[in-house]
Protein backbone atom coordinates (compact mmCIF):
# COMPACT_ATOMS: atom_id res chain seq x y z
CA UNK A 1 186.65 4.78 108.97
CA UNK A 2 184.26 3.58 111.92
CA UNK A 3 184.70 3.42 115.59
CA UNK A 4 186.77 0.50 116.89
CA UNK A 5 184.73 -1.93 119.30
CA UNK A 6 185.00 -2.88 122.52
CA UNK A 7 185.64 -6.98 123.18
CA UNK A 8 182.43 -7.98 124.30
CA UNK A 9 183.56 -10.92 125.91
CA UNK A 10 186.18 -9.38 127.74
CA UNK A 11 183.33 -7.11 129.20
CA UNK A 12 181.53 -9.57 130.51
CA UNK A 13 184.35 -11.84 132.15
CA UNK A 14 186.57 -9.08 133.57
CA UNK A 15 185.92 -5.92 135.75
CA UNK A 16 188.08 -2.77 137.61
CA UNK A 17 188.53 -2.60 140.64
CA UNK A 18 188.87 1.17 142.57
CA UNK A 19 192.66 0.99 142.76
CA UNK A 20 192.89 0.17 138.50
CA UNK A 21 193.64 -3.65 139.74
CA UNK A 22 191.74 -5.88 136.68
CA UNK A 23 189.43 -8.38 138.41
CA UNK A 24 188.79 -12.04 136.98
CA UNK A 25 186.88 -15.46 138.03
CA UNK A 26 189.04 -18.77 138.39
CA UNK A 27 188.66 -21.56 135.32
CA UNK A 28 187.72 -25.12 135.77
CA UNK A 29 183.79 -24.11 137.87
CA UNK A 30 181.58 -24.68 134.55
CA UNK A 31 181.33 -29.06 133.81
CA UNK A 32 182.89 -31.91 134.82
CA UNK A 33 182.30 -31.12 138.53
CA UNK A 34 181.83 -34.96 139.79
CA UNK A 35 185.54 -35.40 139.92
CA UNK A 36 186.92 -32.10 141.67
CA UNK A 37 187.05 -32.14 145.03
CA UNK A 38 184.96 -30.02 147.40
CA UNK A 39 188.05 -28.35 148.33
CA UNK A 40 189.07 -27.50 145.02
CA UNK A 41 185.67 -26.09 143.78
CA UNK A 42 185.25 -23.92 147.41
CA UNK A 43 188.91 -22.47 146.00
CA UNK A 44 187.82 -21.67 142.55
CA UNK A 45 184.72 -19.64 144.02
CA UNK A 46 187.06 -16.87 145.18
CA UNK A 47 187.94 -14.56 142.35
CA UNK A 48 191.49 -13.62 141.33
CA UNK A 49 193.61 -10.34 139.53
CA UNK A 50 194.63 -10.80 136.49
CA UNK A 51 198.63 -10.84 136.22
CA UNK A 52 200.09 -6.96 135.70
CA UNK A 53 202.08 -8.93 132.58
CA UNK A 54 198.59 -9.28 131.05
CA UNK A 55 196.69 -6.04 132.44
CA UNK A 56 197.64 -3.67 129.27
CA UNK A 57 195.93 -6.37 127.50
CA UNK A 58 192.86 -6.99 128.72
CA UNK A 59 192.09 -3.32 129.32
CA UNK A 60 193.45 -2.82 125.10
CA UNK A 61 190.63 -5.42 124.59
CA UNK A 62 187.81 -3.42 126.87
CA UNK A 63 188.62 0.12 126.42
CA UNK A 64 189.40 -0.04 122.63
CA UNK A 65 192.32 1.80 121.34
CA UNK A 66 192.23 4.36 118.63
């Protein structure tokens, strides 16, 4: 039986921080920018963690389990 792969997606969009926190960037910055308000895309610049309900997750989908 082979190797089980990484999510290569979830490598891309989601990163570790030194303390183990899982770091991700805010939704909604991509299209559709005309209507969103300066204020809101200035917010969704700053990046967020990604909730400790989710974390086991996210790091399952990155560091594959055996």
């Amino acid at each position: 039986m082979g190797k089980q792969k990484s999510h290569s997606a979830s490598k891309k969009r989601f990163s570790f921080t030194a303390t183990g926190k899982i770091k991700r960037s805010k939704q909604g910055k991509n299209h559709i920018l005309t209507k969103k308000t300066t204020k809101r895309k200035r917010g969704l610049r700053q990046g967020a963690y990604v909730h400790e309900t989710q974390e086991k997750t996210v790091s399952n989908m990155i560091y594959s389990q055996k």
